[in-house]
Structure formats: C-alpha cells, structure tokens
PDB file of N, CA and C in Angstrom:
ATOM      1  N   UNK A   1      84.486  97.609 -93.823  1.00  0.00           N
ATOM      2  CA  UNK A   1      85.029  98.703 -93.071  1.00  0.00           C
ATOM      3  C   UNK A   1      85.714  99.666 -94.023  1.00  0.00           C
ATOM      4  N   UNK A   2      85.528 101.316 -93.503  1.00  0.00           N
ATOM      5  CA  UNK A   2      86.487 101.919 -94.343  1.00  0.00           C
ATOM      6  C   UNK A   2      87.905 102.084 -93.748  1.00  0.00           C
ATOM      7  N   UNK A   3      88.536 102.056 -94.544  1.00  0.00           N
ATOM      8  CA  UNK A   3      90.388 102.278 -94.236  1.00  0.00           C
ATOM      9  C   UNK A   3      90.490 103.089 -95.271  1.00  0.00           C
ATOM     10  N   UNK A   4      91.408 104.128 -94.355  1.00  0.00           N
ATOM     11  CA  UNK A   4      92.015 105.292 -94.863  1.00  0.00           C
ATOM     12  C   UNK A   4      93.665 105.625 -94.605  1.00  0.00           C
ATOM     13  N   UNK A   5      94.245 106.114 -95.861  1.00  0.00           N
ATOM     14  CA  UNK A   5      95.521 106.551 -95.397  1.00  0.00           C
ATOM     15  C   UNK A   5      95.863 108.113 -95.583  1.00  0.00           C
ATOM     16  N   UNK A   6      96.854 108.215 -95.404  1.00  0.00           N
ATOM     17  CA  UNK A   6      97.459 109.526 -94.970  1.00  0.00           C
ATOM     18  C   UNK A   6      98.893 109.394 -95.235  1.00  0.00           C
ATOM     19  N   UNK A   7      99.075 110.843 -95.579  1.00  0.00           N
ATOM     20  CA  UNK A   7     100.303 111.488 -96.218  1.00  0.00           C
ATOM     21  C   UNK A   7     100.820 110.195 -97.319  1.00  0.00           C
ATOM     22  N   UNK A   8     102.682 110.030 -96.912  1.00  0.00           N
ATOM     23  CA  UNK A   8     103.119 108.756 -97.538  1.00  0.00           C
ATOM     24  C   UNK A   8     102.568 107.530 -97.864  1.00  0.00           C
ATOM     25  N   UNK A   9     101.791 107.213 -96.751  1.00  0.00           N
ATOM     26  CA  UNK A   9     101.370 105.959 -97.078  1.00  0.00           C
ATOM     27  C   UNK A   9      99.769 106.132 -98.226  1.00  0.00           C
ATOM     28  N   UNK A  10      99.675 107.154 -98.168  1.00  0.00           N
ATOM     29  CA  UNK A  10      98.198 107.474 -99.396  1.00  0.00           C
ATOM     30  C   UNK A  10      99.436 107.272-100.679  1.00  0.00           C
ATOM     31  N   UNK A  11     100.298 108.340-100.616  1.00  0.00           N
ATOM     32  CA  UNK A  11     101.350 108.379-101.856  1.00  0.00           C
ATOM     33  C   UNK A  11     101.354 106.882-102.616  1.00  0.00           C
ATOM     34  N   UNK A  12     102.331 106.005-101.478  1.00  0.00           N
ATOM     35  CA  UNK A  12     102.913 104.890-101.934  1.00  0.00           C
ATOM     36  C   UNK A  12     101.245 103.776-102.260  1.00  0.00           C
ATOM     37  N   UNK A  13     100.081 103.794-102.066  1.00  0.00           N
ATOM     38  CA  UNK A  13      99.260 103.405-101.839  1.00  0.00           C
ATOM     39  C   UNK A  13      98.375 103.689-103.534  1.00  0.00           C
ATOM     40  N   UNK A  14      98.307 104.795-103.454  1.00  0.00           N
ATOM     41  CA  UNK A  14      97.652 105.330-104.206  1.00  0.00           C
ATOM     42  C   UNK A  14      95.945 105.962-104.604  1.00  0.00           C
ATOM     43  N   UNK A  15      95.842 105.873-102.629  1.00  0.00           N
ATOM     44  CA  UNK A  15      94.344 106.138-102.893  1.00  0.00           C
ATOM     45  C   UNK A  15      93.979 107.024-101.446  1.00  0.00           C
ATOM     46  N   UNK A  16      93.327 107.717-101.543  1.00  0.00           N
ATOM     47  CA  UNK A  16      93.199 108.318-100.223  1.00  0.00           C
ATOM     48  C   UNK A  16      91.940 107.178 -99.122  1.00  0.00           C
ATOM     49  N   UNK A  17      91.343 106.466 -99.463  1.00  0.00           N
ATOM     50  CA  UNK A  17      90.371 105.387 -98.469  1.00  0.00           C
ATOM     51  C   UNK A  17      89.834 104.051 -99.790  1.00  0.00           C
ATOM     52  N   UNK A  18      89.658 103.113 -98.760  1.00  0.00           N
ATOM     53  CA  UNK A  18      88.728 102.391 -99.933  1.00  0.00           C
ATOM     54  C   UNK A  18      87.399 101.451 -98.837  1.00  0.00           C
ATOM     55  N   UNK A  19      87.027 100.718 -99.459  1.00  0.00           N
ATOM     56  CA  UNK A  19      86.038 100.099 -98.657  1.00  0.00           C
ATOM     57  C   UNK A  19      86.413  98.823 -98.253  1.00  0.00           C
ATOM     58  N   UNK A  20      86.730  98.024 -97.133  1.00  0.00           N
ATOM     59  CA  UNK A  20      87.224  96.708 -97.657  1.00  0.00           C
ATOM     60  C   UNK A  20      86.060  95.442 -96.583  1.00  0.00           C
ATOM     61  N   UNK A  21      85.852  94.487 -96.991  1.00  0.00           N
ATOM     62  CA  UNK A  21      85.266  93.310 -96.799  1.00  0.00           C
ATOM     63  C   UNK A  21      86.844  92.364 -96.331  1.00  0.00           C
ATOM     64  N   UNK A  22      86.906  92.287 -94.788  1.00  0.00           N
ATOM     65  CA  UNK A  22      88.016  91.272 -94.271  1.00  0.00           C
ATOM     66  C   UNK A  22      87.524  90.427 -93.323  1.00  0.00           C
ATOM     67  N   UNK A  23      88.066  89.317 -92.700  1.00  0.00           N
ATOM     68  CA  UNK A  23      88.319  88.529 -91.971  1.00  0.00           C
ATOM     69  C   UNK A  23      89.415  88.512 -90.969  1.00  0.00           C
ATOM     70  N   UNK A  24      90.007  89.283 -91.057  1.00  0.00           N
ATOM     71  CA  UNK A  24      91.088  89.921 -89.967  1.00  0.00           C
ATOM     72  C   UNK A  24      90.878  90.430 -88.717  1.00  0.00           C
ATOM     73  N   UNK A  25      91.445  89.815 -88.027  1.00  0.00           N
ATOM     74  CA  UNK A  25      90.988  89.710 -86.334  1.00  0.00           C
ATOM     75  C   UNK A  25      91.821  90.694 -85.410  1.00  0.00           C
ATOM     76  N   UNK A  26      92.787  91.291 -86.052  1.00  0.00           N
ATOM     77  CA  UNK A  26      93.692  92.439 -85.511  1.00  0.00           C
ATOM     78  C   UNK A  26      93.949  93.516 -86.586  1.00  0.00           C
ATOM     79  N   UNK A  27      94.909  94.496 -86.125  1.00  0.00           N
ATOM     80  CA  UNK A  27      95.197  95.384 -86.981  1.00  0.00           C
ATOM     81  C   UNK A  27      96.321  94.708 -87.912  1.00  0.00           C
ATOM     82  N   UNK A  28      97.010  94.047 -87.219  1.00  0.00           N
ATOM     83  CA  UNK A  28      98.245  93.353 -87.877  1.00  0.00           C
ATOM     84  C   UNK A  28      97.570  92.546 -89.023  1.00  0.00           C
ATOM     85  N   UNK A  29      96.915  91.937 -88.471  1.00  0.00           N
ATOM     86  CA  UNK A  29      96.240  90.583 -89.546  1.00  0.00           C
ATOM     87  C   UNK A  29      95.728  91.731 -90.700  1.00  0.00           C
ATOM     88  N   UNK A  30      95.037  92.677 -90.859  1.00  0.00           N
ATOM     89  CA  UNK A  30      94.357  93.705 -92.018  1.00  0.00           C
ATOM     90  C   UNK A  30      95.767  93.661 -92.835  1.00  0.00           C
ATOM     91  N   UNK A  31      96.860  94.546 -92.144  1.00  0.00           N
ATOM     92  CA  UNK A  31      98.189  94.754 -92.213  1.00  0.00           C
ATOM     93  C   UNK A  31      98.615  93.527 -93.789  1.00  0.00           C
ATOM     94  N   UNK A  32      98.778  92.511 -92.604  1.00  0.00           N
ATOM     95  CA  UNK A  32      99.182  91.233 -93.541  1.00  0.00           C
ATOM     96  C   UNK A  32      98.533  90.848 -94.878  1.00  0.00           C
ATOM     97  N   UNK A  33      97.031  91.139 -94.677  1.00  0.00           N
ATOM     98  CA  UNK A  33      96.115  90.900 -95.502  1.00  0.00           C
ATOM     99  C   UNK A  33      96.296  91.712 -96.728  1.00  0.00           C
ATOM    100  N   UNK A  34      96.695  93.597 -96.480  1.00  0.00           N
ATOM    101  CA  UNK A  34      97.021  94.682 -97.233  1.00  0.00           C
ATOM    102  C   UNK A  34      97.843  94.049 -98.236  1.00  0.00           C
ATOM    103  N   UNK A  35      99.496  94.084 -97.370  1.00  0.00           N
ATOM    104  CA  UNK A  35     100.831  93.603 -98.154  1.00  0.00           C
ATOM    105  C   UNK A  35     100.811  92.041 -99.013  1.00  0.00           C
ATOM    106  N   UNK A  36      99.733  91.271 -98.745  1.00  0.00           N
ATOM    107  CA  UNK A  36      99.773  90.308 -99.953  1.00  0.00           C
ATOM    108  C   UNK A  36      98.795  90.752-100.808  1.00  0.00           C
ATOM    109  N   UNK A  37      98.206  91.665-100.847  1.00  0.00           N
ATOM    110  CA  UNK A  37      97.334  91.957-102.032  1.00  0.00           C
ATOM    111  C   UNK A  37      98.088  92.653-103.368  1.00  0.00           C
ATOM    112  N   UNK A  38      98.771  93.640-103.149  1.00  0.00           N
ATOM    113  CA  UNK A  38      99.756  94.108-104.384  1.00  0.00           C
ATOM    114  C   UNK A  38     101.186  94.771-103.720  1.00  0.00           C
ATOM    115  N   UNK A  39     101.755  94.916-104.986  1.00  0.00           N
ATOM    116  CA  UNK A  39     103.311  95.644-104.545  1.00  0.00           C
ATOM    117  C   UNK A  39     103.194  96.929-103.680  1.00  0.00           C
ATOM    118  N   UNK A  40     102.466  97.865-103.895  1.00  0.00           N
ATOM    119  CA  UNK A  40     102.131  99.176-103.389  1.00  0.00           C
ATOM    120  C   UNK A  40     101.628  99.041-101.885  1.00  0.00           C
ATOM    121  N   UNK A  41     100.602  98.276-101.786  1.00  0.00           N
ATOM    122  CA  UNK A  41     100.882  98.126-100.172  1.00  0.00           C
ATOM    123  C   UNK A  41     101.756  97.189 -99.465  1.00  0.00           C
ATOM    124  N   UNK A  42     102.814  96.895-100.140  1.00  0.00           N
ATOM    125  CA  UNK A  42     103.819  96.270 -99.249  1.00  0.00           C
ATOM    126  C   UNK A  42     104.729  97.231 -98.952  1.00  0.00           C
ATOM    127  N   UNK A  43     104.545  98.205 -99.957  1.00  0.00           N
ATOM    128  CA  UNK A  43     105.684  99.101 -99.911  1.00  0.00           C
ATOM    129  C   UNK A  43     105.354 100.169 -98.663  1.00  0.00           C
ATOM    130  N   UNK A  44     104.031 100.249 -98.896  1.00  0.00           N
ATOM    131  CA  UNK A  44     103.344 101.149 -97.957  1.00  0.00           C
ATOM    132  C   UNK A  44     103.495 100.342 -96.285  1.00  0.00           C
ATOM    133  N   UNK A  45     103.396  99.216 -96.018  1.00  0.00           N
ATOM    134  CA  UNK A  45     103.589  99.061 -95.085  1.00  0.00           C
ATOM    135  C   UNK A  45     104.883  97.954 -94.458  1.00  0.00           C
ATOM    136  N   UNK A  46     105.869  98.353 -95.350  1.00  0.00           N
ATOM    137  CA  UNK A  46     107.244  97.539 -95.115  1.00  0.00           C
ATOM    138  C   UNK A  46     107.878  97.569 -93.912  1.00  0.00           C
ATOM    139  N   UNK A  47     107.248  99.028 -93.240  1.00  0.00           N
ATOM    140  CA  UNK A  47     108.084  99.527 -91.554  1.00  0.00           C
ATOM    141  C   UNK A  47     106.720  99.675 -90.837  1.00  0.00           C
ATOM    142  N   UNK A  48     106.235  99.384 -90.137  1.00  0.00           N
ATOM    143  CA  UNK A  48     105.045  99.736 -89.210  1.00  0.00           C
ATOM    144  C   UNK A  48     105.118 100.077 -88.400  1.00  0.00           C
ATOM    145  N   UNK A  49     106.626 100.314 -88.087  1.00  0.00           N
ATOM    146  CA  UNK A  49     107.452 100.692 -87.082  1.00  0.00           C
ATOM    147  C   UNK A  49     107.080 102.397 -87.208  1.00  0.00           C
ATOM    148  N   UNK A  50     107.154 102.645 -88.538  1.00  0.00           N
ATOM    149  CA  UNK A  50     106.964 103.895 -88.854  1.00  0.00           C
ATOM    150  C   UNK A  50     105.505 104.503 -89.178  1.00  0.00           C
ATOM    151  N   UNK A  51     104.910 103.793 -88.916  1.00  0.00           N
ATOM    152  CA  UNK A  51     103.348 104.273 -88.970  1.00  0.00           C
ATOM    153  C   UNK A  51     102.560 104.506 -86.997  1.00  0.00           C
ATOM    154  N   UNK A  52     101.212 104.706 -87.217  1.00  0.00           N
ATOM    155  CA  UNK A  52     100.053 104.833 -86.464  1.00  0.00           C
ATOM    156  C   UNK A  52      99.217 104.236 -87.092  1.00  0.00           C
ATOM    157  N   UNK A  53      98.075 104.216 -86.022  1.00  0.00           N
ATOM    158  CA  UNK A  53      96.747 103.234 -86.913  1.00  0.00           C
ATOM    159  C   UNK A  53      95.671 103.780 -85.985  1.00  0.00           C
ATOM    160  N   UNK A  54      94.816 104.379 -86.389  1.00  0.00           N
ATOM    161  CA  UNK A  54      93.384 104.883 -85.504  1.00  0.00           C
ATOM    162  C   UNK A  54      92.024 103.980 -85.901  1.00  0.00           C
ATOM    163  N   UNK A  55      91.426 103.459 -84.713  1.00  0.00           N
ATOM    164  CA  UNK A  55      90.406 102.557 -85.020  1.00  0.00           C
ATOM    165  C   UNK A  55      89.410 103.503 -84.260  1.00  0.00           C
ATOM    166  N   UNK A  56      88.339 103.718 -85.161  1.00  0.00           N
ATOM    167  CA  UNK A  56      87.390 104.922 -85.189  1.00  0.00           C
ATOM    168  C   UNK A  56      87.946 105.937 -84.772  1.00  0.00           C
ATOM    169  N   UNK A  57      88.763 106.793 -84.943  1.00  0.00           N
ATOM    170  CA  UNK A  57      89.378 107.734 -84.594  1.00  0.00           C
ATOM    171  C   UNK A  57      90.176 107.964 -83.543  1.00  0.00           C
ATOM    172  N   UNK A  58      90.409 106.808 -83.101  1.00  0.00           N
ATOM    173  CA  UNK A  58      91.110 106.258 -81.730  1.00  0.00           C
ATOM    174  C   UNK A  58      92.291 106.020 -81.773  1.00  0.00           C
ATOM    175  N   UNK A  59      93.595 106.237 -81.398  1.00  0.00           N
ATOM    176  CA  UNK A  59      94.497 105.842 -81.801  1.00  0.00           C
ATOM    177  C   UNK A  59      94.865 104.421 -80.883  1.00  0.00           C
ATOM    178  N   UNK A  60      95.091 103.349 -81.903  1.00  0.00           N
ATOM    179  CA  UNK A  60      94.966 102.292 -81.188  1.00  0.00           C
ATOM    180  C   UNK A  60      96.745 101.609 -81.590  1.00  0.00           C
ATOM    181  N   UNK A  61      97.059 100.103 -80.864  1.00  0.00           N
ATOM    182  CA  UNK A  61      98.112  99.339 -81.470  1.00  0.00           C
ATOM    183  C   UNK A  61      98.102  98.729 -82.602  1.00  0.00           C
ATOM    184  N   UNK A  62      99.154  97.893 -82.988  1.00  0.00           N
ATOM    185  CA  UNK A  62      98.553  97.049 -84.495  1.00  0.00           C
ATOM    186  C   UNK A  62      97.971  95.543 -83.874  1.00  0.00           C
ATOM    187  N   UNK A  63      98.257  95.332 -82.605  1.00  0.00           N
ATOM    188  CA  UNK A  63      97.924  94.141 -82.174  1.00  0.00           C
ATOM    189  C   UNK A  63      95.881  94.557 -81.452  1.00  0.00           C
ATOM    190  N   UNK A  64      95.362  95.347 -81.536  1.00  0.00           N
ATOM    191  CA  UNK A  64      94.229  96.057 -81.606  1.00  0.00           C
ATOM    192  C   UNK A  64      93.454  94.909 -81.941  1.00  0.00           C
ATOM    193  N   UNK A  65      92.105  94.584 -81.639  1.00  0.00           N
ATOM    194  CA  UNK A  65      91.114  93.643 -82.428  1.00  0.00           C
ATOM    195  C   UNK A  65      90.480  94.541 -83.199  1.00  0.00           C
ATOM    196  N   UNK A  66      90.033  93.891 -84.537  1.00  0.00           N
ATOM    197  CA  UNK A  66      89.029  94.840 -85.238  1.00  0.00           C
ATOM    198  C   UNK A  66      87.393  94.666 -85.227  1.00  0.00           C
ATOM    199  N   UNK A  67      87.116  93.614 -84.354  1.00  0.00           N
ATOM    200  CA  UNK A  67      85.893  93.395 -84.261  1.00  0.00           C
ATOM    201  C   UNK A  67      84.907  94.679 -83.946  1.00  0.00           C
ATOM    202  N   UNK A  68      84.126  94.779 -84.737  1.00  0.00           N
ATOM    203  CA  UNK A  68      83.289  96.188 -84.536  1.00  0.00           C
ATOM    204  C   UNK A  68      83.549  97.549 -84.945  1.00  0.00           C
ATOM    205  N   UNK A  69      84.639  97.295 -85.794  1.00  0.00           N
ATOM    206  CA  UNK A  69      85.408  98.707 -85.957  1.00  0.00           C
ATOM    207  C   UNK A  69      84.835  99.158 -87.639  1.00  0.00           C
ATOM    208  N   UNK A  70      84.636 100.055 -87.824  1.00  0.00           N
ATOM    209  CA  UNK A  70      83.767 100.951 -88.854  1.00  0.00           C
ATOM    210  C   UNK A  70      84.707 101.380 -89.440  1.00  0.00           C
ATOM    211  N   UNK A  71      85.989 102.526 -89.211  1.00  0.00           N
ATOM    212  CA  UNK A  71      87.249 102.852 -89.447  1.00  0.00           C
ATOM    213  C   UNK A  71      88.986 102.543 -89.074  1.00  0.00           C
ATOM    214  N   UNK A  72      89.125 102.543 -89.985  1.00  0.00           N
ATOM    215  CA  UNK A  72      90.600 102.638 -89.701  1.00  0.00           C
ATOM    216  C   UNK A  72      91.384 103.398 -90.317  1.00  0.00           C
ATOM    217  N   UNK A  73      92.750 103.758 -89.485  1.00  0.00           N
ATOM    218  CA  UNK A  73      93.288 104.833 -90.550  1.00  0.00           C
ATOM    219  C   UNK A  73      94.602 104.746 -90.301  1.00  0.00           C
ATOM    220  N   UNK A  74      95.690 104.971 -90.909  1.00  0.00           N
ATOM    221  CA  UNK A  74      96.800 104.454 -91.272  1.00  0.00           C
ATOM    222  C   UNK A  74      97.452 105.832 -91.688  1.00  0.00           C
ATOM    223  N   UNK A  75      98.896 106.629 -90.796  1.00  0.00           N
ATOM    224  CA  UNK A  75      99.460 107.461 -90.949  1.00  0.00           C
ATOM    225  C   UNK A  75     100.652 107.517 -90.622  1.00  0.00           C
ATOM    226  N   UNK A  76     101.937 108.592 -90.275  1.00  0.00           N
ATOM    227  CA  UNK A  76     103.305 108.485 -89.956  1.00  0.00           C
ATOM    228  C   UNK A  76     102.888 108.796 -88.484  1.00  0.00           C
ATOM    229  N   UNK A  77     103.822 109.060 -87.780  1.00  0.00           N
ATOM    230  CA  UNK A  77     103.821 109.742 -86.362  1.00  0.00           C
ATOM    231  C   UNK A  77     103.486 111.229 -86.929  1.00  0.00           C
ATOM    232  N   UNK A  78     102.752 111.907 -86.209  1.00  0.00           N
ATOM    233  CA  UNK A  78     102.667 113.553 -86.465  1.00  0.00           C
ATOM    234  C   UNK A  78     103.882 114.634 -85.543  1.00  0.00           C
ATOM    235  N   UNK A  79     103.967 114.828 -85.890  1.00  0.00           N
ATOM    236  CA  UNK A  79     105.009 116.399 -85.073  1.00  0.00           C
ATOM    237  C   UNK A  79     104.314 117.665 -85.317  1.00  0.00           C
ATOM    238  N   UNK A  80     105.213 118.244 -84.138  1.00  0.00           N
ATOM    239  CA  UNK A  80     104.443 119.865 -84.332  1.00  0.00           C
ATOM    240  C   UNK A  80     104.459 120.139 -82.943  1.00  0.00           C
ATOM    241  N   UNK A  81     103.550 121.279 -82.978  1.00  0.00           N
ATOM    242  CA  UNK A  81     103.711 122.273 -81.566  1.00  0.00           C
ATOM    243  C   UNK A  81     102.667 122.596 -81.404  1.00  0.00           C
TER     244      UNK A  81
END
C-alpha cells in the first residue's frame, strides 16, 4: 500500500509517501507498526490525537480496517474558510 504524509508529519518523517508491504489489520496497528520502525516516526506519531488518516481518500478512524485499502494518508486537522 501507498502511505502518504502531510505537512508536519512529512517534516518529522522525512519523506513525502513510501510504499509499504504490512500485516496490519487497522489503522492503529500500521500506526504501531510505523513507531517501532525508527525514531522519526515515533516522533511523527507520538499524539494521534493530533492527526487524521484518509483511507483512499476517505477520511476514516485509526481503529479503520485496512483490508483492501490502496492508500493512506496521514495529516493535522485542516482549518480554514
């Protein structure tokens, strides 16, 4: 699947998408899977409180299944008018 981030979390991350091969059965579980891989995505996802997560362009929960899902994408809350 591709996963993509946005704004801060690209920053603290360091990549704007990558390709990944998981076993993760929710958004949370990817999540978990992210933050034990290196320091940078723990940092990136230390508050999730403070993020969104779109599964195919959908804005979905972190408790979400990922079965079938092609994208994901990982951002702050947006504001604006």
């Amino acid at each position: 699947m591709d996963v993509l981030y946005f704004a801060w979390v690209r920053e603290r991350i360091g990549l704007p998408r990558e390709r990944l091969e998981t076993s993760a059965a929710t958004v949370a579980d990817l999540v978990a899977e992210l933050m034990a891989r290196e320091d940078r995505y723990a940092a990136a996802f230390a508050d999730v409180s403070a993020l969104r997560v779109a599964l195919d362009q959908e804005l979905a929960s972190f408790a979400a299944p990922l079965k079938g899902v092609r994208e994901v994408a990982f951002f702050p809350p947006m504001t604006g008018g």
